[in-house]
C-alpha atoms as a PDB file:
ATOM      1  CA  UNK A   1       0.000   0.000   0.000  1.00  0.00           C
ATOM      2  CA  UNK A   2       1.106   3.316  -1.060  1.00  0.00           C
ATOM      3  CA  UNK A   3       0.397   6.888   0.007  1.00  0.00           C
ATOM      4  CA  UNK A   4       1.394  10.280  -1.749  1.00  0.00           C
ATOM      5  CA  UNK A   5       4.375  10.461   0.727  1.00  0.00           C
ATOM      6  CA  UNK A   6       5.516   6.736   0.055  1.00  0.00           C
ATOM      7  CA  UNK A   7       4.377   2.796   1.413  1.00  0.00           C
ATOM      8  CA  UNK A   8       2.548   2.723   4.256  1.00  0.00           C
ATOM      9  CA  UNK A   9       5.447   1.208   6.596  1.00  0.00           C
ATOM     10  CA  UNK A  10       2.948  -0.262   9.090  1.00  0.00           C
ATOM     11  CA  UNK A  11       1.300  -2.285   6.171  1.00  0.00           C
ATOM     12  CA  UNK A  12       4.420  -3.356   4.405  1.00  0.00           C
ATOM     13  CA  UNK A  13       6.153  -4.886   7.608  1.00  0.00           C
ATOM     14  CA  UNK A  14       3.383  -5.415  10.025  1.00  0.00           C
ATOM     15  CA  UNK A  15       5.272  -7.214  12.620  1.00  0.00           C
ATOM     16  CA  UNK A  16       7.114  -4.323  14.038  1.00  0.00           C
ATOM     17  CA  UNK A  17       4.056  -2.170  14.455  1.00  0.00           C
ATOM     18  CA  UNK A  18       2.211  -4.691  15.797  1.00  0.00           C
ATOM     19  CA  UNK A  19       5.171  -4.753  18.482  1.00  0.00           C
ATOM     20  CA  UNK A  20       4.644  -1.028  19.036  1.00  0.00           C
ATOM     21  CA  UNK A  21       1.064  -1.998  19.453  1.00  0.00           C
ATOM     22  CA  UNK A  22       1.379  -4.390  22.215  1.00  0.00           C
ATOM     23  CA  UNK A  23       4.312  -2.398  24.152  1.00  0.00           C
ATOM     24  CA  UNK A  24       1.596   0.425  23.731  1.00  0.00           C
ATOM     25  CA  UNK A  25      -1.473  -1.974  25.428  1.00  0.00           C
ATOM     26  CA  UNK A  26       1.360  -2.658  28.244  1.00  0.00           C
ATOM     27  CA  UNK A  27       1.981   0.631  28.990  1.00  0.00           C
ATOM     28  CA  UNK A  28      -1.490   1.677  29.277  1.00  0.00           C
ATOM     29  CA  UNK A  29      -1.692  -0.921  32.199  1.00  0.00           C
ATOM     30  CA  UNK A  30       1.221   0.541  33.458  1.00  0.00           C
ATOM     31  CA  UNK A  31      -0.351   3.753  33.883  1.00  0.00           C
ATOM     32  CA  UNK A  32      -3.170   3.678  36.705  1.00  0.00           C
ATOM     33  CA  UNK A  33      -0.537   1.189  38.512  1.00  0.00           C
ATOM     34  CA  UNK A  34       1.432   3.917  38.888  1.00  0.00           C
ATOM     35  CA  UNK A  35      -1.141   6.723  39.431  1.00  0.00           C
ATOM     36  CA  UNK A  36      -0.412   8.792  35.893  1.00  0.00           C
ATOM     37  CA  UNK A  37      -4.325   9.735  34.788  1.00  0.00           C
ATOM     38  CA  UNK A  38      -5.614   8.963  31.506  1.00  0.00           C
ATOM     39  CA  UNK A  39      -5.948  12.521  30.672  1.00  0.00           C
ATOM     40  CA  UNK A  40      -2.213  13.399  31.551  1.00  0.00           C
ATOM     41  CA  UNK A  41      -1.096  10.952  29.168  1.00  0.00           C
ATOM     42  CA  UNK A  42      -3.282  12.194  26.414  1.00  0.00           C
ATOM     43  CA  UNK A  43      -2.393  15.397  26.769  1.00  0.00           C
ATOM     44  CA  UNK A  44       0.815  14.919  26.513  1.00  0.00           C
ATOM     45  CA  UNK A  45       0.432  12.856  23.539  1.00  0.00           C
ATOM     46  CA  UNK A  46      -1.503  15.762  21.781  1.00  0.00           C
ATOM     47  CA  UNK A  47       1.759  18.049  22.631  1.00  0.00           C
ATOM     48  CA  UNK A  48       4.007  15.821  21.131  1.00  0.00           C
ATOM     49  CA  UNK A  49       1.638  14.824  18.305  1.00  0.00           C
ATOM     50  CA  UNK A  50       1.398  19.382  17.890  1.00  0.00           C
ATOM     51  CA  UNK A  51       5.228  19.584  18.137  1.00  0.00           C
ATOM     52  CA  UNK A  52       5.729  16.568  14.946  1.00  0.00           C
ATOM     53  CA  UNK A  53       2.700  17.515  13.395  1.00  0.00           C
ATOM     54  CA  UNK A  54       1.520  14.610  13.077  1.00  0.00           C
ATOM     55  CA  UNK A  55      -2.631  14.958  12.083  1.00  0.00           C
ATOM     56  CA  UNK A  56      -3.264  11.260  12.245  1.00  0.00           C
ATOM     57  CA  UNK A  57      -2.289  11.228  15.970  1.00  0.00           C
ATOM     58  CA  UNK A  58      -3.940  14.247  16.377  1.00  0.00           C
ATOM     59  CA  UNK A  59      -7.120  13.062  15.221  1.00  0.00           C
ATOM     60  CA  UNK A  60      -7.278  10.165  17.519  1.00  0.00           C
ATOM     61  CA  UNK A  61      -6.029  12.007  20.533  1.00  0.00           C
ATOM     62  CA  UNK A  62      -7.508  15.294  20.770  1.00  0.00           C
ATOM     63  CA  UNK A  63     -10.716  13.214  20.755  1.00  0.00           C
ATOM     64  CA  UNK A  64      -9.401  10.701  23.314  1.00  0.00           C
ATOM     65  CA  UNK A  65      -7.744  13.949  25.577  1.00  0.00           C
ATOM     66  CA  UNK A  66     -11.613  15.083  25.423  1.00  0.00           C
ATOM     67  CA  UNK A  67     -13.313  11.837  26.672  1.00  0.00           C
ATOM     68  CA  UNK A  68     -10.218  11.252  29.101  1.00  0.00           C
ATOM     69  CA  UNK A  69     -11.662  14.761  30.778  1.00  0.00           C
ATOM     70  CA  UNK A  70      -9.317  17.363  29.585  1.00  0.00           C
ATOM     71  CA  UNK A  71     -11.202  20.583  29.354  1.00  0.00           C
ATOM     72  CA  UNK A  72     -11.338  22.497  26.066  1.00  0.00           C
ATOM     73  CA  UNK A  73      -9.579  25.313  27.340  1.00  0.00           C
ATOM     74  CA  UNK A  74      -6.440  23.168  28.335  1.00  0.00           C
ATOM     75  CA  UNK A  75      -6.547  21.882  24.755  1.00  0.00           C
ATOM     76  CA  UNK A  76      -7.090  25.261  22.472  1.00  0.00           C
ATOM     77  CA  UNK A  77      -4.038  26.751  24.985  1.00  0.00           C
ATOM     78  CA  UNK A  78      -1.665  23.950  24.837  1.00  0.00           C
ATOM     79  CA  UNK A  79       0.647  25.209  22.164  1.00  0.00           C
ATOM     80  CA  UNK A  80       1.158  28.169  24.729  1.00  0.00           C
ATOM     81  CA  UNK A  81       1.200  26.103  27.642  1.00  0.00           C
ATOM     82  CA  UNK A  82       3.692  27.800  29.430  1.00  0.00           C
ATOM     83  CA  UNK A  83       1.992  31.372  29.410  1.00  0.00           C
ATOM     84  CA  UNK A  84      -0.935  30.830  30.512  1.00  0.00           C
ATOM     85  CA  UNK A  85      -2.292  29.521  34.015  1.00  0.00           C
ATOM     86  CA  UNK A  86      -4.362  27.048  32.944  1.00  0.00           C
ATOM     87  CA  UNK A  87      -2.366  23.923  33.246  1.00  0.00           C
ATOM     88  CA  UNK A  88      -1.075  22.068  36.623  1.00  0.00           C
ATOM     89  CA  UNK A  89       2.306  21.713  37.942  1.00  0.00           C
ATOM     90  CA  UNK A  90       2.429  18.243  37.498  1.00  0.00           C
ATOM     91  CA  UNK A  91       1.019  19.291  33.447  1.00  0.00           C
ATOM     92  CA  UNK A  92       3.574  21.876  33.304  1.00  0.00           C
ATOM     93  CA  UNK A  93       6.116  19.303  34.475  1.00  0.00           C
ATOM     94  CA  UNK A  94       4.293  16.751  31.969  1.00  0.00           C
ATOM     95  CA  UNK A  95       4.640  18.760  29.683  1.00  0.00           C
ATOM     96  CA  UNK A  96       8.283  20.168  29.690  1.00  0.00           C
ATOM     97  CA  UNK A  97       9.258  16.574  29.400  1.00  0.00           C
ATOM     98  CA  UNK A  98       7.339  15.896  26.488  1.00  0.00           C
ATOM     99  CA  UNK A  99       8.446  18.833  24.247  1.00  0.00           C
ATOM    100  CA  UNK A 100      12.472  17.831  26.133  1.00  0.00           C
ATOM    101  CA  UNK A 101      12.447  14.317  24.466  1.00  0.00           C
ATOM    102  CA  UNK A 102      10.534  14.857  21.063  1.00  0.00           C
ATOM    103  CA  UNK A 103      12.957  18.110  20.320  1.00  0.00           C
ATOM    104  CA  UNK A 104      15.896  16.466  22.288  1.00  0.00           C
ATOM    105  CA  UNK A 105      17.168  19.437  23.585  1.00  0.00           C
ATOM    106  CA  UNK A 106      20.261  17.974  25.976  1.00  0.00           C
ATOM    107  CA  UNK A 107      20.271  21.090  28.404  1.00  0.00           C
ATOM    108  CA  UNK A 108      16.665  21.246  28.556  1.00  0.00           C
ATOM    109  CA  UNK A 109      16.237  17.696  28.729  1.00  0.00           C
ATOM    110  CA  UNK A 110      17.946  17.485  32.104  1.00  0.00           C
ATOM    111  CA  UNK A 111      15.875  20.321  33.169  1.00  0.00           C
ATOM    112  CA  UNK A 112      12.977  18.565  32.606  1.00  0.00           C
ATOM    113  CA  UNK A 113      13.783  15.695  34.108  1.00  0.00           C
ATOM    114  CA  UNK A 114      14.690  17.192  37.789  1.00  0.00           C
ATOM    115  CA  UNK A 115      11.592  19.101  37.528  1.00  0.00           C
ATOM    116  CA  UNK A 116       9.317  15.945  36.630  1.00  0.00           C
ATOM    117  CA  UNK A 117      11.014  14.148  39.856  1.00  0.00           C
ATOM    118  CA  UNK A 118      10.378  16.960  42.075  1.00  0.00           C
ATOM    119  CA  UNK A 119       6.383  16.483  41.239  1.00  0.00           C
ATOM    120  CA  UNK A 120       5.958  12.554  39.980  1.00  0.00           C
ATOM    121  CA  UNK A 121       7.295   9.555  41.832  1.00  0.00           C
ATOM    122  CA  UNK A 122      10.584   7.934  39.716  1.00  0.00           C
ATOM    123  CA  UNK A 123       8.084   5.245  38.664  1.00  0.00           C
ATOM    124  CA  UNK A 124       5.906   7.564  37.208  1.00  0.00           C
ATOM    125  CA  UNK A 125       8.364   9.658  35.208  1.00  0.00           C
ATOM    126  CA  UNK A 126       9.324   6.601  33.800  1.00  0.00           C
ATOM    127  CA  UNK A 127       6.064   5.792  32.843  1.00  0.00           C
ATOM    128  CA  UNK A 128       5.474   9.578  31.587  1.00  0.00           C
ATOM    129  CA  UNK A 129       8.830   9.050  29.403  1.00  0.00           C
ATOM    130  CA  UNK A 130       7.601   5.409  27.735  1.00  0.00           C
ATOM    131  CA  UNK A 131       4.889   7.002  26.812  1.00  0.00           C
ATOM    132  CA  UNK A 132       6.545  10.088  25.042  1.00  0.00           C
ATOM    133  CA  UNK A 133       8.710   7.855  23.425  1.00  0.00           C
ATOM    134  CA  UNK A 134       5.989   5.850  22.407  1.00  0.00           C
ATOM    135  CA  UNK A 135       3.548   8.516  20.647  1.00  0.00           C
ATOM    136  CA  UNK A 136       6.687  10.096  19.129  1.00  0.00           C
ATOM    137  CA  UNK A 137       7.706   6.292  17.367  1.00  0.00           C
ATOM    138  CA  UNK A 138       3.600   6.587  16.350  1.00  0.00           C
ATOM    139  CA  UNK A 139       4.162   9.926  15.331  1.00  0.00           C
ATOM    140  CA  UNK A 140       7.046   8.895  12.934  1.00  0.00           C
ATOM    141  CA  UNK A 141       5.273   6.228  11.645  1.00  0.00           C
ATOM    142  CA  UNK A 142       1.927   8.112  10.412  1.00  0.00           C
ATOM    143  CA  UNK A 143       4.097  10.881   9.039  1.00  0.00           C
ATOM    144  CA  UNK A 144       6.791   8.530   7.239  1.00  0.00           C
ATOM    145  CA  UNK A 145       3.359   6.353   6.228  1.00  0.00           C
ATOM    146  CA  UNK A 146       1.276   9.734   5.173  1.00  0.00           C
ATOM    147  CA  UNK A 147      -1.791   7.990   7.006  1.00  0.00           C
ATOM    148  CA  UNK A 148      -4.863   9.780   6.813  1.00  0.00           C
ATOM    149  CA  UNK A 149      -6.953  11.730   9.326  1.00  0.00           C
ATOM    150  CA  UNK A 150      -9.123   9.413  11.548  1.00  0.00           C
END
């Protein structure tokens, strides 16, 4: 299968995206073990998702950020996240992360990492982290792929 942009990667070698699939299911186990809400994660995914601009992602998690409970306003802000007063510290701290390891800024990386473990448990961060890494591989994917809007 072909897009405009080239073969859809997921289609031609299934296997590995399946993989991503089922480290993606075990993650979202992970999460309420380890007290991270739902709508955390999603918003973080729609930051990252915003930062790669990647519209398939986009498409399934601004809707999933909604029905996880984040409120509109959060969402239409979150490009500016950091200048308005909207957002939590442990969002903030969420957040900082997210845009650290999808732009993989070394100085700010470490910056963001001290601050997440001053608000989230270590288990938690590392939770937070997987799941960065995670939409940003998804993110890659759908771009390299040129999948569709959902």
């Amino acid at each position: 299968m072909r897009s405009k942009h080239g073969p859809y990667i997921d289609k031609f070698y299934p296997e590995p995206y399946k993989q991503l699939v089922e480290v993606s299911k075990t993650l979202k186990k992970i999460y309420p073990e380890v007290d991270l809400p739902e709508s955390l994660i999603e918003l973080v995914s729609v930051r990252v998702s915003q930062i790669n601009g990647c519209g398939t992602c986009l498409s399934i998690h601004v809707p999933a950020a909604r029905r996880a409970g984040v409120p509109e306003k959060k969402l239409d802000a979150l490009p500016a996240w950091r200048m308005v007063d909207e957002y939590t510290a442990e969002e903030k701290a969420a957040l900082q992360l997210a845009e650290s390891l999808t732009l993989l800024d070394r100085n700010e990386g470490h910056l963001a990492a001290r601050t997440a473990c001053s608000v989230f448990a270590e288990e938690q961060v590392a939770a937070l982290e997987w799941s960065i890494i995670m939409i940003n591989a998804f993110n890659r994917i759908s771009i390299a792929s040129g999948h569709p809007l959902l």
